[in-house]
Protein backbone atom coordinates (compact mmCIF):
# COMPACT_ATOMS: atom_id res chain seq x y z
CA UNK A 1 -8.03 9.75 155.51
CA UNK A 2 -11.52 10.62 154.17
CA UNK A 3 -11.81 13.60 157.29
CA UNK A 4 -8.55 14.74 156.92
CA UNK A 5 -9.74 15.15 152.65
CA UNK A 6 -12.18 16.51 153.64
CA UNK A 7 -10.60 19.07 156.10
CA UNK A 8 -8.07 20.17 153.67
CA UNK A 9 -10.39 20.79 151.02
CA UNK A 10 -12.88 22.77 153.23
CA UNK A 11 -9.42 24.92 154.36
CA UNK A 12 -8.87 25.44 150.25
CA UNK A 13 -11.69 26.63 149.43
CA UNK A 14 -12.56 28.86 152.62
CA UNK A 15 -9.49 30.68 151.52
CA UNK A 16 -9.57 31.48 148.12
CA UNK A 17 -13.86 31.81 148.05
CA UNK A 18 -15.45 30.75 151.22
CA UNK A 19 -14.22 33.93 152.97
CA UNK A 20 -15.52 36.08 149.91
CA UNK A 21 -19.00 34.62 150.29
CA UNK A 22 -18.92 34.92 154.25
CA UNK A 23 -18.02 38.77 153.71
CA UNK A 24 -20.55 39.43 151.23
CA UNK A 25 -23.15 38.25 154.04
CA UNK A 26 -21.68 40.11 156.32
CA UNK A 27 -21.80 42.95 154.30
CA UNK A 28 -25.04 42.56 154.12
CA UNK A 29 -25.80 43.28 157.46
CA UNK A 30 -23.13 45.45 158.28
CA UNK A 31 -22.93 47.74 155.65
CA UNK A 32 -20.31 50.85 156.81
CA UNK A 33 -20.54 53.46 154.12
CA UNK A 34 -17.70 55.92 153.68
CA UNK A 35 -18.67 59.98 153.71
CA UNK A 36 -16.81 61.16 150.95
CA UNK A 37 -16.82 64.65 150.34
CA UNK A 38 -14.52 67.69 148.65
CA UNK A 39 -11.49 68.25 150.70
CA UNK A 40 -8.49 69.91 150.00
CA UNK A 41 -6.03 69.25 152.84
CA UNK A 42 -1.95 69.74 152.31
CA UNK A 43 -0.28 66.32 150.74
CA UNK A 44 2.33 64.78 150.49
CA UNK A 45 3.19 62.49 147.80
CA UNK A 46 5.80 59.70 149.24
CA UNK A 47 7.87 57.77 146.51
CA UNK A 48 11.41 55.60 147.36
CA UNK A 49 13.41 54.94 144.91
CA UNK A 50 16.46 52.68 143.64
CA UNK A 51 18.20 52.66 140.42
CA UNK A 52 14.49 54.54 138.54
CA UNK A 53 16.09 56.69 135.60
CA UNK A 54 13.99 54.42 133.27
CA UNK A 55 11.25 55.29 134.77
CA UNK A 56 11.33 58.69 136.47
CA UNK A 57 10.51 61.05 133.64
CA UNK A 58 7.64 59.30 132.78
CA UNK A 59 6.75 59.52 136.64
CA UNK A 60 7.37 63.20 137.01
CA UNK A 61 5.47 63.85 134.26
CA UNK A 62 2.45 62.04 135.48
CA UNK A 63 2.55 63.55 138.94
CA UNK A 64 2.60 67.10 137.24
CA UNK A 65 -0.62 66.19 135.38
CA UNK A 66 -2.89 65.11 138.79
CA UNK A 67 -5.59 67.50 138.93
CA UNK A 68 -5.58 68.49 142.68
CA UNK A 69 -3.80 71.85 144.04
CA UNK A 70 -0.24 72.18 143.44
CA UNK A 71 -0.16 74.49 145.87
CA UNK A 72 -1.18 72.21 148.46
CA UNK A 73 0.74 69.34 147.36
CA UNK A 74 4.02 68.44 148.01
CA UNK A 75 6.39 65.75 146.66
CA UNK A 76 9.35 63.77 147.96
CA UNK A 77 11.20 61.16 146.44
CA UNK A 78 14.04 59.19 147.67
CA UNK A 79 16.47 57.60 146.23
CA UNK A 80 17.76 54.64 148.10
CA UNK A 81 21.52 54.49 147.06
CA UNK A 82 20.68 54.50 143.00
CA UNK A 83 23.49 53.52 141.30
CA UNK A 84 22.18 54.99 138.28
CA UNK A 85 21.59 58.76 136.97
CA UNK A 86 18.27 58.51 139.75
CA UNK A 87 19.66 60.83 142.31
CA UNK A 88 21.12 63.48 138.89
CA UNK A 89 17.62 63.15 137.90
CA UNK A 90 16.11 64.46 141.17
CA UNK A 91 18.32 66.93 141.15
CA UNK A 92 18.37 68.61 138.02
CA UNK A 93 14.32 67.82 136.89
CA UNK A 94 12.40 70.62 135.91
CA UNK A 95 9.14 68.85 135.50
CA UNK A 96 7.66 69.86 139.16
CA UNK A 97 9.42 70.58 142.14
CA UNK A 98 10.42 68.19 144.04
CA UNK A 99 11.73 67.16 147.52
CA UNK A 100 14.64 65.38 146.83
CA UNK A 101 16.01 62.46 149.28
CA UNK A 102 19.74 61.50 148.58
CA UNK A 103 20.78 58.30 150.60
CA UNK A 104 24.19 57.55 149.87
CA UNK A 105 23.82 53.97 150.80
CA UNK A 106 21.29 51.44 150.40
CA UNK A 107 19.46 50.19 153.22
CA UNK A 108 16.53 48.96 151.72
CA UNK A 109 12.53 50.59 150.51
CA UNK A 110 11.60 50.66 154.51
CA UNK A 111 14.05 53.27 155.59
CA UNK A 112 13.73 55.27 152.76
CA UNK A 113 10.32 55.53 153.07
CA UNK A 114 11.16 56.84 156.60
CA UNK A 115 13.92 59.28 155.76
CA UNK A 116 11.11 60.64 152.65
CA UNK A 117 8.14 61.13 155.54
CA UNK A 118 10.77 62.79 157.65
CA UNK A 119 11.14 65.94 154.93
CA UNK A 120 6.95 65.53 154.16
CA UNK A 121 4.73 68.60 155.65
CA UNK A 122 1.71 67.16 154.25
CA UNK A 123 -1.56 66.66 156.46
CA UNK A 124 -1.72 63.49 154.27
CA UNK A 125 0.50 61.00 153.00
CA UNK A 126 0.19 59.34 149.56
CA UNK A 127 2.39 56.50 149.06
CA UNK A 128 3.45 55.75 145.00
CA UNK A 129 5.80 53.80 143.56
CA UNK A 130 7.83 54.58 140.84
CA UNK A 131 6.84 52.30 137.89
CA UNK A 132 3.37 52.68 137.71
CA UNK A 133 0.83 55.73 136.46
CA UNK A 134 -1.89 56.99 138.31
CA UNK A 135 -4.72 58.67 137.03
CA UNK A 136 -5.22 62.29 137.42
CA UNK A 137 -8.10 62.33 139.75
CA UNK A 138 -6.26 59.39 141.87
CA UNK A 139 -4.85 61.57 144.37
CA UNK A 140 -8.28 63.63 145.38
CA UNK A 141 -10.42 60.11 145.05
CA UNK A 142 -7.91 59.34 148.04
CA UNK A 143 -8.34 62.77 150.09
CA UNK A 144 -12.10 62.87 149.09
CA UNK A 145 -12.32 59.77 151.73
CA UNK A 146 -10.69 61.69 154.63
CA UNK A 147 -13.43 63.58 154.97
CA UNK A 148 -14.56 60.77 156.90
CA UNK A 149 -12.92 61.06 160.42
CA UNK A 150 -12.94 57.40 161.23
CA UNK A 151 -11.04 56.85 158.16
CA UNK A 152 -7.33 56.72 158.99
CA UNK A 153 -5.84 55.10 155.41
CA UNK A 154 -7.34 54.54 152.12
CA UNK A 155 -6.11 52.28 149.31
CA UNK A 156 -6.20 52.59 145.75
CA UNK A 157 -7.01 50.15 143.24
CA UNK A 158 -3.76 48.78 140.95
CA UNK A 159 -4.95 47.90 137.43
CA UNK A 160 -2.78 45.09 135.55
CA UNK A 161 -2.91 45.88 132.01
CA UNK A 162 -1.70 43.24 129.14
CA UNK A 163 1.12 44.75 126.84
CA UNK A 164 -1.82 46.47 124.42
CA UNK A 165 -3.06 48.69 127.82
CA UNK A 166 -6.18 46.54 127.74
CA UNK A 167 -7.52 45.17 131.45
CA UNK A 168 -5.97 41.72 131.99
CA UNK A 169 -7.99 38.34 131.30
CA UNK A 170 -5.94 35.90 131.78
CA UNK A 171 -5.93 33.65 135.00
CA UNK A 172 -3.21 35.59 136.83
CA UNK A 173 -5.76 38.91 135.65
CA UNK A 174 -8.99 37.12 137.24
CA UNK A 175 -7.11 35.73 140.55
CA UNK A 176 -6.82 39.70 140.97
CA UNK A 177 -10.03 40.36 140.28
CA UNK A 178 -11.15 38.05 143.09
CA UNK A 179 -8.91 39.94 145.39
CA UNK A 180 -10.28 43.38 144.67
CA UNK A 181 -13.70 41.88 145.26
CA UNK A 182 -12.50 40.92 148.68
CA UNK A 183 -10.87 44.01 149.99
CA UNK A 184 -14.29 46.12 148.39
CA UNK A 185 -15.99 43.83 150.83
CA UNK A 186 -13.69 44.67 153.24
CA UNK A 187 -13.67 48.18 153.00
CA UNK A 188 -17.69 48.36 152.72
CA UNK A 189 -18.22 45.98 156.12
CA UNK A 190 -15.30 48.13 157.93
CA UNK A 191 -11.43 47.46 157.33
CA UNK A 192 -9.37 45.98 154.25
CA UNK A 193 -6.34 43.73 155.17
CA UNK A 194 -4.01 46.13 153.98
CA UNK A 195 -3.23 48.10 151.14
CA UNK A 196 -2.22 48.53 147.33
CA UNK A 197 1.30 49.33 147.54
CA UNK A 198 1.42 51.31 144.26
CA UNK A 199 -1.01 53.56 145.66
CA UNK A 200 -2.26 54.29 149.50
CA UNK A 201 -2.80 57.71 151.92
CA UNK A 202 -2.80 57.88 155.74
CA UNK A 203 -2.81 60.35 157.96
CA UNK A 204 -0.10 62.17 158.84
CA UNK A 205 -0.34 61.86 162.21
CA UNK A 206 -0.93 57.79 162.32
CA UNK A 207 2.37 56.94 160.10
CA UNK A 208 4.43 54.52 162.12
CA UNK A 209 8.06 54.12 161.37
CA UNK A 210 8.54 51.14 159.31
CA UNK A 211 11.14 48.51 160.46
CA UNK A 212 14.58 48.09 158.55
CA UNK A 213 14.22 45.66 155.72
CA UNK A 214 9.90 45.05 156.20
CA UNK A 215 8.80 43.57 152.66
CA UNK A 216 4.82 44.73 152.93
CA UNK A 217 4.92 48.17 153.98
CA UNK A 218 1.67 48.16 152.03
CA UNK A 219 0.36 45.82 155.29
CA UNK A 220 2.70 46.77 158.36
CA UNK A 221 1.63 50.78 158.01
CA UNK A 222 -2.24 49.93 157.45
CA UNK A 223 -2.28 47.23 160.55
CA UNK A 224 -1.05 49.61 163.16
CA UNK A 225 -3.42 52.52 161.76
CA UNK A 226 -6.39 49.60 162.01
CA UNK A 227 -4.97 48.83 165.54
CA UNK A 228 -5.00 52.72 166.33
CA UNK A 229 -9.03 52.35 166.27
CA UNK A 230 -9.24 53.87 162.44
CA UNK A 231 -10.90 52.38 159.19
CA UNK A 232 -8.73 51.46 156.59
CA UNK A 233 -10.79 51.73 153.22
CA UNK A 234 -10.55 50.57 149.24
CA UNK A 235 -11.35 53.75 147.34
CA UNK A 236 -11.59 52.21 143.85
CA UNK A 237 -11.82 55.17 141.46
CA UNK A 238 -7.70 55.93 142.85
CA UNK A 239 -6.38 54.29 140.07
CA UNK A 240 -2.72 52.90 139.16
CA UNK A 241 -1.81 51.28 136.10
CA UNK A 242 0.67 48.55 135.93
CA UNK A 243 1.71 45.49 133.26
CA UNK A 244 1.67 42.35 134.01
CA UNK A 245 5.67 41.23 133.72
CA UNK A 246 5.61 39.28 130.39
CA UNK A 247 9.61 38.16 131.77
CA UNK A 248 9.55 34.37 132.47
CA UNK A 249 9.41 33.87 136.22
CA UNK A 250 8.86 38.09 137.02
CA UNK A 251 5.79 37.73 138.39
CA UNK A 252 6.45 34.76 140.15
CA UNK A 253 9.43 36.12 141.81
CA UNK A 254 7.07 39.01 142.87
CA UNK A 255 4.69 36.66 144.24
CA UNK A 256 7.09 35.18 146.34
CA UNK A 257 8.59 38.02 147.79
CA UNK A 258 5.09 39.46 148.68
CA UNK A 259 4.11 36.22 150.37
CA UNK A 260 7.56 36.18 152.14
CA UNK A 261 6.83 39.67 153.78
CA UNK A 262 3.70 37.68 154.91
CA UNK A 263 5.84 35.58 157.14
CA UNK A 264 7.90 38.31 158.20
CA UNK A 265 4.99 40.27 159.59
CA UNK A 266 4.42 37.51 161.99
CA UNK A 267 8.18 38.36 163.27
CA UNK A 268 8.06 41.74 163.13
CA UNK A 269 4.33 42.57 164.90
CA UNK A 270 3.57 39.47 166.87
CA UNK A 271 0.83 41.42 168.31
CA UNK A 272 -1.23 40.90 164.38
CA UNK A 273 -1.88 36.99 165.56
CA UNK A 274 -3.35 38.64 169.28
CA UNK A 275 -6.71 39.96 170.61
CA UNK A 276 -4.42 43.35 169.98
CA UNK A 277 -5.21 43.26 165.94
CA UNK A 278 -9.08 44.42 165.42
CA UNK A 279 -8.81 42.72 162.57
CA UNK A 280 -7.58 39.34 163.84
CA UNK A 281 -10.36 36.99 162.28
CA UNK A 282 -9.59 39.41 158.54
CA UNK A 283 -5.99 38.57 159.01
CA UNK A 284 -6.26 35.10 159.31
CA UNK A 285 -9.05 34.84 156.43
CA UNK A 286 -6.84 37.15 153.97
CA UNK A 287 -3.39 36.46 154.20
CA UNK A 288 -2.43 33.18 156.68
CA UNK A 289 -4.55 31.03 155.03
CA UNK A 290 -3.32 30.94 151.50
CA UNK A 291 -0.10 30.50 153.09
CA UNK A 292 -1.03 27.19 154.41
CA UNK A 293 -3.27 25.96 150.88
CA UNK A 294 0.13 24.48 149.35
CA UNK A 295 0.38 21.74 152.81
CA UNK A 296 -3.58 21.48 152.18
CA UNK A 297 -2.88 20.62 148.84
CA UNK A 298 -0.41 17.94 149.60
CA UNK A 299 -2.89 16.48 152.61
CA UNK A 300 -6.02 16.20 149.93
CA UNK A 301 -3.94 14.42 147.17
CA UNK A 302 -2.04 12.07 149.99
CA UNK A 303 -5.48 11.50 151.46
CA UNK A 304 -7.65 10.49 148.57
CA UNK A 305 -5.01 8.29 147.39
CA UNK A 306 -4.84 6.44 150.86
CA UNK A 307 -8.87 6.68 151.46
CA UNK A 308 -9.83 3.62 148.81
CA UNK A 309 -12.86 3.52 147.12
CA UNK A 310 -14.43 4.80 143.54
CA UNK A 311 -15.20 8.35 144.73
CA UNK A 312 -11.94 9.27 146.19
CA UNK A 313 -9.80 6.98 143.68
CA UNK A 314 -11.83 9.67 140.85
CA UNK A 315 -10.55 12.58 142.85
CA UNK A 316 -6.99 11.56 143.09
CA UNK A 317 -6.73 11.47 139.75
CA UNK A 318 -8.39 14.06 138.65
CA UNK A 319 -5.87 15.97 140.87
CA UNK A 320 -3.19 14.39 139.35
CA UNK A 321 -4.99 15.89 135.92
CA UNK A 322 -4.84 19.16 136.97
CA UNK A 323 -1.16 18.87 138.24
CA UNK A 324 0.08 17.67 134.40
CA UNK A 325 -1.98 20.18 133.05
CA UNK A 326 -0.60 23.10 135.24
CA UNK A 327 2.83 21.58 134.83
CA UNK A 328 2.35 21.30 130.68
CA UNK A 329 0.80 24.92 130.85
CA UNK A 330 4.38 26.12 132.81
CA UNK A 331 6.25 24.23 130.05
CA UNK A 332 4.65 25.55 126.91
CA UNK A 333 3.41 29.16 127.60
CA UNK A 334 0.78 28.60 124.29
CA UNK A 335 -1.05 26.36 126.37
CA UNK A 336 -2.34 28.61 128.67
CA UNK A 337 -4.53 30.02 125.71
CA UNK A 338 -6.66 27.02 127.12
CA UNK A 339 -8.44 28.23 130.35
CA UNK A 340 -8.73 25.21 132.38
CA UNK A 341 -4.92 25.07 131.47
CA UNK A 342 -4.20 28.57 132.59
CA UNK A 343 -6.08 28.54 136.06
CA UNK A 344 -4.28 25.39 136.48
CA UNK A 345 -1.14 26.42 135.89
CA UNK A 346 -1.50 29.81 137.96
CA UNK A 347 -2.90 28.12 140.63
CA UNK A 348 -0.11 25.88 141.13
CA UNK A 349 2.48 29.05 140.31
CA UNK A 350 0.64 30.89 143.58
CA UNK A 351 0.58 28.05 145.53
CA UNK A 352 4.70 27.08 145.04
CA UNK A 353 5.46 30.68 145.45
CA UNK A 354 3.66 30.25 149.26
CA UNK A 355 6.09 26.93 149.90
CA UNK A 356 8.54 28.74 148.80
CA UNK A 357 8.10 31.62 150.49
CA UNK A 358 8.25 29.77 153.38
CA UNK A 359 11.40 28.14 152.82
CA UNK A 360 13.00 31.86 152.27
CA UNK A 361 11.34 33.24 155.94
CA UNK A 362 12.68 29.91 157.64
CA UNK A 363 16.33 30.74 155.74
CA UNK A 364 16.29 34.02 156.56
CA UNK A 365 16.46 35.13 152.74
CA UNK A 366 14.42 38.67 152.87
CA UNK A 367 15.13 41.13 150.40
CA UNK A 368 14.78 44.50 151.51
CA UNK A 369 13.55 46.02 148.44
CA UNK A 370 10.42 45.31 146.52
CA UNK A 371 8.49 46.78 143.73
């Protein structure tokens, strides 16, 4: 019982900050600079949407504002089946001009993604979403790192901003914070584990048709560039702006759907878990590791209350501390004011999106369309 404590606990924390500090000594002595430079190659700015009139003005009129040439820039939105006045919108905006994408039916973000690269001429492709703003220089931060030929895709960096447009602090703000540090170590030792979804750019040439209904495009596109022999870099002056969802159980529901496309990979490009992926050992480290922390979890408090003795009877408990104080935190939001309350309680939000995560790969309960 005491090894298999132990074990779990040295699993825990390898993947949420051991794997941080073994990158920043590998950084250390493989440091991989990217040579950025002034380019100005043709893009094309990639957006699917579904059922975005609340949001596409606002997005048309930030795209018209990027400071890069419009005459070298290109835009194409789909609209995946909107419901709403999305496709009118398209069709009748006089904000830029703009590609538009009408798909009768919804089939999910993948393949409209794939019909909108179809009608893109652009030597580069800048995937966007729909919700959030970018900043104006975002788009030539991302083509200033193509100078670089062994850089195949570079990712932007999504800022969540509290309801005031001030950087987040709370826990859910600082768990991303440790994830940017990651992928900068990533990027600056060779390859991030994928990408921000809100805002990446590949190649043209390197785009791989994404599978019907694939959750993390943002990881499935970025993987097979990687596996193609090119970098994949974190360019973090390409900024996107989001809010954190102040709904009850929004972000949570995100969470799990992002962690379900984790599984899914696994499904759709066996080849990521093979000597195939160049970044096998990243993979792992990154993204199938969390995935396991919630059965870690359950093997460290099972084991220190089975172990016996004063140390480990102090440890169950003081699990079993942090569990009521998570669970009080998820029961009376003002709570998480306090911050041993609030890591607590996002700690254990994270981790139960991962189980059940894995309960929606195993019952086959993918959606096909993310944001």
């Amino acid at each position: 019982m005491k090894l298999l404590f132990w074990l779990c606990f040295a699993f825990t924390f390898y993947a949420y900050f051991g794997y941080a500090i073994w990158l920043w000594f590998y950084f250390r002595l493989h440091r991989r600079p990217v040579a950025q430079d002034t380019i100005a190659p043709t893009i094309s700015i990639v957006i699917a949407a579904r059922n975005e009139e609340a949001n596409l003005p606002a997005k048309l009129e930030n795209l018209r504002l990027l400071n890069c040439p419009q005459d070298r820039l290109q835009v194409v939105i789909a609209s995946d089946g909107s419901t709403d006045r999305t496709a009118s919108i398209l069709l009748n905006q006089q904000i830029l001009p703009v590609v538009p994408v009408i798909l009768e039916e919804s089939n999910g973000k993948a393949r409209a993604l794939n019909q909108a690269v179809r009608h893109a001429t652009g030597e580069i492709l800048v995937f966007l979403d729909a919700r959030q703003s970018v900043d104006p220089n975002a788009v030539s931060e991302l083509a200033s790192c193509f100078a670089d030929p062994s850089v195949g895709a570079v990712s932007g960096e999504l800022l969540l901003e509290d309801a005031t447009g001030a950087s987040s602090s709370d826990a859910l703000g600082i768990y991303w914070k440790i994830e940017k540090i990651v992928r900068k170590l990533e990027s600056a030792s060779g390859s991030v584990v994928g990408v921000t979804g809100a805002i990446y750019a590949i190649r043209r040439e390197l785009y791989t048709e994404i599978p019907a209904g694939t959750i993390l495009d943002d990881v499935f596109v970025p993987m097979h560039v990687a596996r193609s022999g090119k970098r994949v870099v974190f360019q973090s002056a390409a900024i996107a702006r989001d809010r954190l969802f102040s709904e009850k159980g929004k972000e949570f529901s995100r969470k799990v759907r992002t962690l379900t496309g984790n599984y899914q990979l696994l499904k759709l490009a066996p080849w990521l878990l093979s000597p195939a992926n160049p970044l096998l050992f990243r993979f792992v480290s990154h993204k199938l590791l969390r995935l396991a922390v919630p059965l870690f979890m359950i093997g460290m408090l099972a084991a220190s209350a089975l172990a016996g003795g004063a140390l480990y009877g102090t440890i169950f408990w003081l699990q079993v501390c942090f569990y009521l104080s998570a669970a009080a935190g998820m029961a009376n939001p003002s709570l998480r004011k306090l911050k041993p309350v609030a890591i607590a309680s996002t700690f254990v939000m994270l981790n139960a999106a991962a189980a059940l995560a894995f309960y929606n790969f195993v019952a086959g309960r993918n959606s096909v369309w993310t944001r």
